[in-house]
Protein backbone atom coordinates (compact mmCIF):
# COMPACT_ATOMS: atom_id res chain seq x y z
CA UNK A 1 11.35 -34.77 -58.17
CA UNK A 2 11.98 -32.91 -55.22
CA UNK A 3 10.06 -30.10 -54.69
CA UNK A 4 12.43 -27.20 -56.18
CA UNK A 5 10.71 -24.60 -53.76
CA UNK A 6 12.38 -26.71 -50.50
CA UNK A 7 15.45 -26.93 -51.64
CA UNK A 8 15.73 -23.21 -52.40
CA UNK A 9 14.51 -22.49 -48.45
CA UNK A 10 16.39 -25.37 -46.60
CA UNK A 11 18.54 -26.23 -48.48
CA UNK A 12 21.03 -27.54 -46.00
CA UNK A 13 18.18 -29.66 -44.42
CA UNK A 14 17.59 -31.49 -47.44
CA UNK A 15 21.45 -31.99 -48.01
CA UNK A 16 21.40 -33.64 -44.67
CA UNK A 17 18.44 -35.83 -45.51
CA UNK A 18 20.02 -36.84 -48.69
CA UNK A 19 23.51 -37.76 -47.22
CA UNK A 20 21.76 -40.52 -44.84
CA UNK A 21 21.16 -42.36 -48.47
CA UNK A 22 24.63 -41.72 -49.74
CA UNK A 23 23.92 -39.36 -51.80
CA UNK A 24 26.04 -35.98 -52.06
CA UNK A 25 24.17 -32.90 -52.89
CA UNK A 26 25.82 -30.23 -54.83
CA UNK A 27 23.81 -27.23 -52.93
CA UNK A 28 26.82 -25.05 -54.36
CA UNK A 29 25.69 -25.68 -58.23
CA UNK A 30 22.17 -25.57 -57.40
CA UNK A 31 22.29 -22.14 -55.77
CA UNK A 32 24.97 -21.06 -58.42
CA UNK A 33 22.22 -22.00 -61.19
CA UNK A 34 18.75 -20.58 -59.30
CA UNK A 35 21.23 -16.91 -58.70
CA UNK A 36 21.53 -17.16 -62.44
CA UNK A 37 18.14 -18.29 -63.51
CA UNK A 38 16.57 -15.46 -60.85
CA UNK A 39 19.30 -12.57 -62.47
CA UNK A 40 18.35 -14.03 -66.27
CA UNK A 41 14.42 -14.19 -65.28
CA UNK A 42 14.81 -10.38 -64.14
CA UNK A 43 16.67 -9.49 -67.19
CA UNK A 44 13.81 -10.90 -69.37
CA UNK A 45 10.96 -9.22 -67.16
CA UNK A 46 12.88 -5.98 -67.24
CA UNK A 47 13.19 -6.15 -71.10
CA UNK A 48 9.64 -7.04 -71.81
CA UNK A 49 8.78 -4.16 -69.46
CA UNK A 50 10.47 -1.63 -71.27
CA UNK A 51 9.57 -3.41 -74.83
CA UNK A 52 5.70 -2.96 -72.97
CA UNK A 53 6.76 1.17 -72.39
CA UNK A 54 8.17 1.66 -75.84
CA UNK A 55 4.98 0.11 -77.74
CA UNK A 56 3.14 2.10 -75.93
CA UNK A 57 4.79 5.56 -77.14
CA UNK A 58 5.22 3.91 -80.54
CA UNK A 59 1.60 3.48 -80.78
CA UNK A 60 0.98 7.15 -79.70
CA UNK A 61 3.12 8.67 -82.28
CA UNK A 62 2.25 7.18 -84.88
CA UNK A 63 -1.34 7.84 -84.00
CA UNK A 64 -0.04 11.30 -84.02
CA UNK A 65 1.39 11.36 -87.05
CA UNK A 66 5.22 11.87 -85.75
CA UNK A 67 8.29 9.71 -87.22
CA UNK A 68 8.57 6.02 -85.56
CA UNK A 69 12.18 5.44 -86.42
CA UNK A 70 14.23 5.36 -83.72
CA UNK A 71 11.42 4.13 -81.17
CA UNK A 72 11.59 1.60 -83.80
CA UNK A 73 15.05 0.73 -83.75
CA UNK A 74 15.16 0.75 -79.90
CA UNK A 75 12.37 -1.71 -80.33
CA UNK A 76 14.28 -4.44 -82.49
CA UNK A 77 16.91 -3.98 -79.85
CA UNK A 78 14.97 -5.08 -77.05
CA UNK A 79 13.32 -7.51 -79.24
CA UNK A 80 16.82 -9.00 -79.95
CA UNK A 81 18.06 -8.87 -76.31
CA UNK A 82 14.93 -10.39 -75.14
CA UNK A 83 14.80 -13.29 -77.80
CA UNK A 84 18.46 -13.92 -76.68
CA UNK A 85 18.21 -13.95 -73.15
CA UNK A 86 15.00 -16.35 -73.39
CA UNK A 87 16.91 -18.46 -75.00
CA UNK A 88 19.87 -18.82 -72.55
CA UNK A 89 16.88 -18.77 -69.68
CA UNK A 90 15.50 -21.39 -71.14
CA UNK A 91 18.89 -23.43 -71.49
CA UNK A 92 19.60 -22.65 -67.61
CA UNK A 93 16.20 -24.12 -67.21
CA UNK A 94 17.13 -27.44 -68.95
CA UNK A 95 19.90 -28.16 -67.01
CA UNK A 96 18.35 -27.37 -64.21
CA UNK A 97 15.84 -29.97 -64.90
CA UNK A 98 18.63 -32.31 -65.35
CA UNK A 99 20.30 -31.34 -61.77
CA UNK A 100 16.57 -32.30 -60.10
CA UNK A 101 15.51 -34.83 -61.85
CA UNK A 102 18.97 -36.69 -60.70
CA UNK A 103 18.23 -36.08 -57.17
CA UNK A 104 16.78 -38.98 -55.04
CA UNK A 105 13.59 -38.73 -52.76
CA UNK A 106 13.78 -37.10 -49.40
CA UNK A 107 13.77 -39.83 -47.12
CA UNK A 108 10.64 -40.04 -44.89
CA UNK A 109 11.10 -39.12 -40.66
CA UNK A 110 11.09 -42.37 -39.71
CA UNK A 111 13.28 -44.18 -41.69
CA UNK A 112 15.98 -46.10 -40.11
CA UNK A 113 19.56 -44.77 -40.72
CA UNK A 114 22.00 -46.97 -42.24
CA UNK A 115 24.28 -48.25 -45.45
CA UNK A 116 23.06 -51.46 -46.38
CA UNK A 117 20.44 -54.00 -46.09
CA UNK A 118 21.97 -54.89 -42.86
CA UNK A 119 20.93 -51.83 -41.13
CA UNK A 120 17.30 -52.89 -42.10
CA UNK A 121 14.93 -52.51 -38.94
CA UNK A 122 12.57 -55.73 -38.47
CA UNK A 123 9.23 -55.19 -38.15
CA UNK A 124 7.43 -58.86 -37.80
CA UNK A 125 7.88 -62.19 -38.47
CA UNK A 126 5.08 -64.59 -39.47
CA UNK A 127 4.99 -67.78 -38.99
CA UNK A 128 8.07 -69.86 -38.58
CA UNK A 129 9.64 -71.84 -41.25
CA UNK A 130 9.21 -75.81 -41.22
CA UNK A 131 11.28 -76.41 -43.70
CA UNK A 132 14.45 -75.24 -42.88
CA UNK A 133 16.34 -77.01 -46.00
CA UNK A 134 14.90 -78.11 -49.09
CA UNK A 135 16.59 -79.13 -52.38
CA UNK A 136 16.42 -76.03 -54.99
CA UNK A 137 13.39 -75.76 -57.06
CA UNK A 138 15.41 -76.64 -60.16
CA UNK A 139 16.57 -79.84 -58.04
CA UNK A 140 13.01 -80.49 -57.34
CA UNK A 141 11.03 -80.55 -60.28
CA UNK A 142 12.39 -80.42 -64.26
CA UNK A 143 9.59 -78.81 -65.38
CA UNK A 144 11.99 -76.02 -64.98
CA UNK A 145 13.88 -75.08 -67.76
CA UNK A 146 16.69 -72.68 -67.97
CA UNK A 147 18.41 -74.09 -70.78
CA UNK A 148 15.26 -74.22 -72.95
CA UNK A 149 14.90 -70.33 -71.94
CA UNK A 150 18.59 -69.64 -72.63
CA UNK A 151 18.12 -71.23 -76.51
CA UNK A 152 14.93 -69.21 -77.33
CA UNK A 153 16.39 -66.12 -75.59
CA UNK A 154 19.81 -65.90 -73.77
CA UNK A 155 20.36 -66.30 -70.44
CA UNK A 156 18.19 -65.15 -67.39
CA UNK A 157 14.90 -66.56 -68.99
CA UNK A 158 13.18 -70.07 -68.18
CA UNK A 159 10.59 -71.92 -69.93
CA UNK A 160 7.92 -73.41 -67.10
CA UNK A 161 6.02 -76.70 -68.33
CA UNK A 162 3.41 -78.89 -67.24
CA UNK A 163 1.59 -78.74 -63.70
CA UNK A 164 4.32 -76.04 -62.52
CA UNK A 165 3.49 -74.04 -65.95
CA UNK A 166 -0.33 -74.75 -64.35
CA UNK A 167 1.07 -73.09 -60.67
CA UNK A 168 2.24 -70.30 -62.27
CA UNK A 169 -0.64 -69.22 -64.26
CA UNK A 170 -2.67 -70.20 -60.92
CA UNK A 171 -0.52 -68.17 -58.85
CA UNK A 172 -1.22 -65.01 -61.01
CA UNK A 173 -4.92 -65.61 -61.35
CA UNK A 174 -5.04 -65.79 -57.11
CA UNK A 175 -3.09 -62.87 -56.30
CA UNK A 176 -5.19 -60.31 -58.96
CA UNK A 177 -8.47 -61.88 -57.69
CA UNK A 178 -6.99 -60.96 -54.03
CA UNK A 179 -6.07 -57.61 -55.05
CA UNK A 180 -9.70 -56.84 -56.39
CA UNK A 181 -11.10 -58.36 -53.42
CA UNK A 182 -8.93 -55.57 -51.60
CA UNK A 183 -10.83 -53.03 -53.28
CA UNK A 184 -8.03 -52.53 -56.26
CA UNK A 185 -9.73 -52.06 -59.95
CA UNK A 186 -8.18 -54.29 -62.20
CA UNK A 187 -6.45 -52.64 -65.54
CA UNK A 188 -4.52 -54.08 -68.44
CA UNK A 189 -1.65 -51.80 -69.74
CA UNK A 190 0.86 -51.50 -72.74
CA UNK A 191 4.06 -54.02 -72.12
CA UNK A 192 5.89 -50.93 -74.03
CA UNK A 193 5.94 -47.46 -72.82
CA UNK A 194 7.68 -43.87 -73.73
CA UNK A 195 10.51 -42.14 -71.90
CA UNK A 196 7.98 -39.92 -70.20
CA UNK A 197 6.46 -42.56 -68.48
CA UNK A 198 9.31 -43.93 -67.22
CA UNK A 199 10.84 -40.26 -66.55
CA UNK A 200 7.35 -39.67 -64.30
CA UNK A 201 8.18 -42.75 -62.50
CA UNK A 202 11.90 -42.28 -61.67
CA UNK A 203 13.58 -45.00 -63.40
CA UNK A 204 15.26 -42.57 -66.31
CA UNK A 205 17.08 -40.70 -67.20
CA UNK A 206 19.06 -41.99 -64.12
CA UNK A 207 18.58 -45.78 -64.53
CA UNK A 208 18.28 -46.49 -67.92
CA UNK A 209 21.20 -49.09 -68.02
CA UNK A 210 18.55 -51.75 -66.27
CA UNK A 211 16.00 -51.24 -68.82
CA UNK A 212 15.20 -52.82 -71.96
CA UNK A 213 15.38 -49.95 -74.66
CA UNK A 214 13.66 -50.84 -78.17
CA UNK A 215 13.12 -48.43 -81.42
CA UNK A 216 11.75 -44.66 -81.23
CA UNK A 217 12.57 -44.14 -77.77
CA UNK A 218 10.51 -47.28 -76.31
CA UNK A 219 10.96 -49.66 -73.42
CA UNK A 220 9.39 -52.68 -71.70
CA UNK A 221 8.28 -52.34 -68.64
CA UNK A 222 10.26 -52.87 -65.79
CA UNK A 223 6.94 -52.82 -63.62
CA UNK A 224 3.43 -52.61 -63.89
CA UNK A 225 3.85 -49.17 -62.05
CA UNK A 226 5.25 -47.29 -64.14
CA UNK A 227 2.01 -47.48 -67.04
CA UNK A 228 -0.17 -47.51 -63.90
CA UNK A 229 0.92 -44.96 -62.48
CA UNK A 230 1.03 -42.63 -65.65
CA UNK A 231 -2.30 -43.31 -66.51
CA UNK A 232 -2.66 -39.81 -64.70
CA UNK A 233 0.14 -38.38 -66.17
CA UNK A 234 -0.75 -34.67 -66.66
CA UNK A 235 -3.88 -34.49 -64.95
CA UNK A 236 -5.67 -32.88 -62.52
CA UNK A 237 -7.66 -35.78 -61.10
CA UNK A 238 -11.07 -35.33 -59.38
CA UNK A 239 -11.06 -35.24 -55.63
CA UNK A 240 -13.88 -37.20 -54.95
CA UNK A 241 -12.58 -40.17 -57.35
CA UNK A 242 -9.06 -40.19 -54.60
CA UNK A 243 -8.20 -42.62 -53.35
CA UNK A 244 -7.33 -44.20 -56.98
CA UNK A 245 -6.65 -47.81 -56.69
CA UNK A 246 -5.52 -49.91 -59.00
CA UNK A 247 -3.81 -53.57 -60.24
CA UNK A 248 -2.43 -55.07 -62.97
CA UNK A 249 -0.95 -58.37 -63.65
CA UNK A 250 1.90 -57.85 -66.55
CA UNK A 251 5.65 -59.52 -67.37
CA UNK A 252 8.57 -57.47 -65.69
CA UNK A 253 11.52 -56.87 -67.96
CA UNK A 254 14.54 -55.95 -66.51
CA UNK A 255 18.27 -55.88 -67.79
CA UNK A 256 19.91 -56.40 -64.20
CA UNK A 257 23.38 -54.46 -65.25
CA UNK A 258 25.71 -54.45 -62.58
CA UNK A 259 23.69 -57.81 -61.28
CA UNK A 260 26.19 -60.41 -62.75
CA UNK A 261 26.99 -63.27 -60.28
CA UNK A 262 24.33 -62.56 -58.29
CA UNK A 263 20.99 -65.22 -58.28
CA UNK A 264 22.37 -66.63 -61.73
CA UNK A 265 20.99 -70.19 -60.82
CA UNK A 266 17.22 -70.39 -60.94
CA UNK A 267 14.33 -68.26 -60.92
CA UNK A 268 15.08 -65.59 -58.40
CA UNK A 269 16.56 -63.08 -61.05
CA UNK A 270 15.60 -63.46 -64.78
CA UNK A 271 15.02 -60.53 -67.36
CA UNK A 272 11.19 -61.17 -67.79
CA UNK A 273 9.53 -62.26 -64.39
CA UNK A 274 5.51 -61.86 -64.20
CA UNK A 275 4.37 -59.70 -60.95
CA UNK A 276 0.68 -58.50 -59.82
CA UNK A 277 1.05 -54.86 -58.84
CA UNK A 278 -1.07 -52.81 -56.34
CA UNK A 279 -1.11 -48.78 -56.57
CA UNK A 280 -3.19 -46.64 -55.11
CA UNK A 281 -2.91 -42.61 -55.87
CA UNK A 282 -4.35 -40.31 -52.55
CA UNK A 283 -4.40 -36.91 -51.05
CA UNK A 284 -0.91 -36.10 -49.07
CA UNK A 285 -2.73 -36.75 -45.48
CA UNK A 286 -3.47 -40.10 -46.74
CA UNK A 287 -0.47 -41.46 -47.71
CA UNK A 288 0.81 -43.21 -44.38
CA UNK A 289 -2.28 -45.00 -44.17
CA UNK A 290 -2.40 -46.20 -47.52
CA UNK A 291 1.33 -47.57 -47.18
CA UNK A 292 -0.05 -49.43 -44.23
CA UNK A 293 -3.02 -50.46 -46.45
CA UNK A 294 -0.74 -51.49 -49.42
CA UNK A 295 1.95 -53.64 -47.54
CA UNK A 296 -1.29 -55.27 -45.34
CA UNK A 297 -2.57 -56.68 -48.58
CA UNK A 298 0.58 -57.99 -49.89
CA UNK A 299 1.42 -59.99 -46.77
CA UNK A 300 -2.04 -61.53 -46.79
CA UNK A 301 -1.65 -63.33 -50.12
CA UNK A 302 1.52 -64.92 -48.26
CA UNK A 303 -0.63 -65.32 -45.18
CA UNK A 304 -3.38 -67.34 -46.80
CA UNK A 305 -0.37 -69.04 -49.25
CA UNK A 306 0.98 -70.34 -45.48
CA UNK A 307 4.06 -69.07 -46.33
CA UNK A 308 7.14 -67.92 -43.78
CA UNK A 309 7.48 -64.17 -44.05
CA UNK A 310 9.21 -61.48 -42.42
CA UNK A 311 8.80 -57.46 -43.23
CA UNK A 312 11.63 -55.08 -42.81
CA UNK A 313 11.72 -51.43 -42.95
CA UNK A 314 14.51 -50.42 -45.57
CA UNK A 315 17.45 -47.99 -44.01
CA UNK A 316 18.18 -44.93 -45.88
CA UNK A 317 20.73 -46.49 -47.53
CA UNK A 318 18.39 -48.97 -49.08
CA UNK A 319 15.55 -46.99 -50.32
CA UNK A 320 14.90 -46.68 -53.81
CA UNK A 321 15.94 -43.78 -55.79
CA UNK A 322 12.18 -42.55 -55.71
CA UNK A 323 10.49 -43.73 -52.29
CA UNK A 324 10.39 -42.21 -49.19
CA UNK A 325 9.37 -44.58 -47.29
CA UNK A 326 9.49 -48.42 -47.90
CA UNK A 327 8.56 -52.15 -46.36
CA UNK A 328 10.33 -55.03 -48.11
CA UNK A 329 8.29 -58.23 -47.18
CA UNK A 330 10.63 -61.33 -47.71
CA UNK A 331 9.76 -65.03 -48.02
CA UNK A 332 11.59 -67.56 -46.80
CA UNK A 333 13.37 -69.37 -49.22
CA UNK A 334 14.27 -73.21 -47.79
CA UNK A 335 17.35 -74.14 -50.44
CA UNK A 336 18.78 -71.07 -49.35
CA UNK A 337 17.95 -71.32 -45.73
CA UNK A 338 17.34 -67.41 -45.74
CA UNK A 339 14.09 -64.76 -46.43
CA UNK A 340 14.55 -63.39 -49.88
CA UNK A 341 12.47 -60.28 -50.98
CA UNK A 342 9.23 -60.72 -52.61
CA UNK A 343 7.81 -57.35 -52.33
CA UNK A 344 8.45 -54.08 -52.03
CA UNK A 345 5.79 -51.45 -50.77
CA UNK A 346 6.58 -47.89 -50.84
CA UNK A 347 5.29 -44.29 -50.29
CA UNK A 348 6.96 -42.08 -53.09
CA UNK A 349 5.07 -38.95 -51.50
CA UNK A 350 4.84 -36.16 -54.40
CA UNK A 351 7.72 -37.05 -56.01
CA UNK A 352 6.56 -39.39 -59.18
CA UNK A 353 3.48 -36.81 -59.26
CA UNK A 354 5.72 -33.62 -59.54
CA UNK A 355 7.79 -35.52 -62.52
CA UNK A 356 4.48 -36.59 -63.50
CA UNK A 357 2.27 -33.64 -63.09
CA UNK A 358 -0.13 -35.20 -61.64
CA UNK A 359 -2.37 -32.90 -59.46
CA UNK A 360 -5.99 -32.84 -57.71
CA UNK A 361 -7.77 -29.28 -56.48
CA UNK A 362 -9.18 -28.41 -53.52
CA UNK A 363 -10.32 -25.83 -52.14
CA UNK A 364 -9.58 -23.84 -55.79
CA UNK A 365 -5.96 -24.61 -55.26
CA UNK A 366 -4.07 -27.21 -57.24
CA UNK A 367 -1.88 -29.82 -55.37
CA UNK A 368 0.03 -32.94 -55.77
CA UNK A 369 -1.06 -36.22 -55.15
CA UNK A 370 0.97 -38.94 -53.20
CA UNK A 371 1.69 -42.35 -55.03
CA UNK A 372 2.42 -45.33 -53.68
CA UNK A 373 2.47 -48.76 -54.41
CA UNK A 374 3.80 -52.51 -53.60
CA UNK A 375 4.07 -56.43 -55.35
CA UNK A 376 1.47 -58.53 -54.80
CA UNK A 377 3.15 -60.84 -55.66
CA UNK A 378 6.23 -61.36 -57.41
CA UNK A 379 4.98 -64.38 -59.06
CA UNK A 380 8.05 -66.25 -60.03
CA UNK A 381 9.67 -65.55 -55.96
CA UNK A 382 6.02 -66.96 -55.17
CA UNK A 383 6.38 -70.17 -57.19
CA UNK A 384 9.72 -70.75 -56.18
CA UNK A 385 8.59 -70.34 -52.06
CA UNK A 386 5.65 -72.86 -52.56
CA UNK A 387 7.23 -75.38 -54.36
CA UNK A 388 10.12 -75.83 -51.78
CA UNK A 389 8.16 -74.92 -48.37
CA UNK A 390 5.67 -77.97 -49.62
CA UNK A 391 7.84 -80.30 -51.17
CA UNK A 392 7.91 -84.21 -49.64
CA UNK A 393 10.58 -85.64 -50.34
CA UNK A 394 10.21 -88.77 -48.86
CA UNK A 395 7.36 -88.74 -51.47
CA UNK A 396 8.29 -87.25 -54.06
CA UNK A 397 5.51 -84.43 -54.47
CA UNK A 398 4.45 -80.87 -53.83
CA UNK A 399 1.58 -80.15 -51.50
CA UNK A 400 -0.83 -77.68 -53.08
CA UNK A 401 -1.66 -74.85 -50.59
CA UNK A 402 -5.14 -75.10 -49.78
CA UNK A 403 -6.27 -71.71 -51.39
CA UNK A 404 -4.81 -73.14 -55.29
CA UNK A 405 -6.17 -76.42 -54.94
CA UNK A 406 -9.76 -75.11 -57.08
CA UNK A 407 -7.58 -73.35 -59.35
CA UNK A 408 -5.19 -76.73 -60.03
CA UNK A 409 -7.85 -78.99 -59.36
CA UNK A 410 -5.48 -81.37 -57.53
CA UNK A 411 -4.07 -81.02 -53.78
CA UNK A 412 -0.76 -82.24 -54.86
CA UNK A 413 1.83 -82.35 -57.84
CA UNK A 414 3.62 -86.08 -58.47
CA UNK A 415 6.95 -85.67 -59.72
């Protein structure tokens, strides 16, 4: 959530940061609705002042023997007129709630303007791809099934079998060993959370259409930051602990509304995916650095994977709801012949920690922390990018990268 205290003081500033992303801020309701919630909050103070008075002189002459009546009745007044106006206060103050908590993240200085993904800025390339065309994973190997995961579930899921079930679980067991060797303490977190943790984290109440809802107000994860992330929910969190880092490997479960058509064949968008994430929790000051930090370690799983990457900086028009700032490192996908995304590293600033409450004190004052946090990796993407950057066709196998071999035992899968 945006700090409330900006928009009140530039408010035209932040409706020109906000219109880079698209987004249209009504400054006209939300200064309509802080002129009524100041006039309301004076009402109230102004009643309780005079309910303050009147007690006062109540207690006095009754002390003093004299009749209490009418002090009495002008007391039940005010009491009336004050219990009344709270109330409406406190509705103004719901739906003023609502109005922030709909508004995106400020976008960060340095973000590239633009619409669409095509007004992403490139930042590097590494290394370039030697496979420019490949057959599709599904082509290559049928220990991919997405008709065995459409009859247990529906469609979007896959059953994985055999040595690629083996290069999965591999895959996963790599990338949370690299994160702990990047200084990242290793957690393991509900699959289920509340709406407050997902509130904290930004995806509801706007986004709830992409999330799978179950009974008493409970979802599965979308991420593994979201019940990271929360963990701190409504804390005031030791400096000397900051910065917080943390990882967890976990399923992602997502509904993808409004996704139909789109990366139907395969496994580059399914409703459960598995994904190592990194987050790391820090003092403002050190946010930039630990954005740096973040996307660093995701590109060096890819790095030692010898896989083709590329990072972009996201345009305003392709941030997320939440970040401020964000690198999308894409892998280059050879049956495609293009880089898809396979992680996403962003600085959300204070904005999941002022939804979240989630504070630190210094120097006797309380202020917000700065989360951030980025895939390391998307597993499934991962799986998909070294099956078809190391498969031989000519001999019908996939080249292990060197750095799975000791978890596969075996430099190479036959098909």
């Amino acid at each position: 959530m945006i700090d409330p205290k900006i928009l009140k003081e530039n408010i035209q500033s932040c409706k020109d940061n906000l219109a880079k992303r698209g987004y249209s801020l009504d400054d006209e309701k939300f200064l309509s609705l802080e002129n009524q919630r100041k006039d309301l909050q004076t009402r109230v103070e102004d009643l309780q002042s005079q309910k303050n008075k009147l007690s006062k002189n109540f207690g006095e002459l009754k002390k003093s023997g004299q009749s209490t009546d009418v002090l009495a009745l002008e007391l039940e007044e005010i009491k009336s007129q004050t219990t009344d106006l709270e109330k409406t206060l406190s509705a103004l103050q719901i739906e003023i709630s609502f109005f922030l908590m709909d508004i995106p993240n400020l976008i960060s200085e340095d973000t590239p303007t633009g619409t669409s993904e095509d007004d992403n800025k490139l930042i590097e390339e590494y290394l370039k791809p030697q496979v420019l065309k490949s057959d599709s994973h599904l082509d290559i190997t049928d220990q991919i099934s997405l008709e065995l995961g459409n009859k247990l579930s529906g469609s979007r899921f896959s059953v994985l079998k055999g040595n690629v079930a083996k290069l999965h679980r591999s895959l996963c067991t790599y990338m949370i060993n690299q994160a702990i060797n990047n200084g990242y303490e290793e957690t393991y977190v509900p699959y289920i959370v509340n709406y407050d943790a997902l509130e904290g984290t930004g995806q509801l109440p706007k986004f709830e259409e992409d999330l799978f809802k179950l009974s008493n107000d409970q979802y599965l994860i979308p991420t593994a930051e979201v019940p990271l992330t929360n963990l701190f929910r409504d804390q005031i969190v030791d400096q000397d602990l900051l910065p917080i880092k943390l990882t967890a490997h976990t399923p992602c479960f997502r509904s993808e509304a409004g996704s139909y058509g789109k990366d139907t064949n395969g496994l580059i968008r399914l409703h459960q995916f598995d994904k190592v994430e990194i987050v790391q929790i820090v003092k403002p000051q050190d946010s930039d650095k630990a954005l740096g930090e973040i996307t660093s370690h995701a590109k060096s799983v890819l790095e030692k994977l010898e896989l083709p990457y590329r990072v972009v900086q996201l345009c305003s028009g392709d941030v997320g709801f939440s970040a401020s700032k964000t690198f999308d490192i894409e892998v280059w996908m050879p049956s495609q012949e293009k880089y898809r995304e396979i992680s996403s590293c962003s600085n959300f600033s204070d904005f999941q920690a002022r939804r979240s409450k989630i504070r630190f004190k210094e120097n006797g004052k309380n202020h917000f922390v700065h989360t951030l946090n980025g895939s390391a990796l998307a597993v499934g993407r991962t799986l998909i990018a070294v099956i078809e950057n190391n498969f031989n066709k000519k001999l019908k196998l996939i080249n292990i990268p060197k750095e799975l071999q000791n978890l596969m035992d075996a430099d190479i899968i036959e098909l």
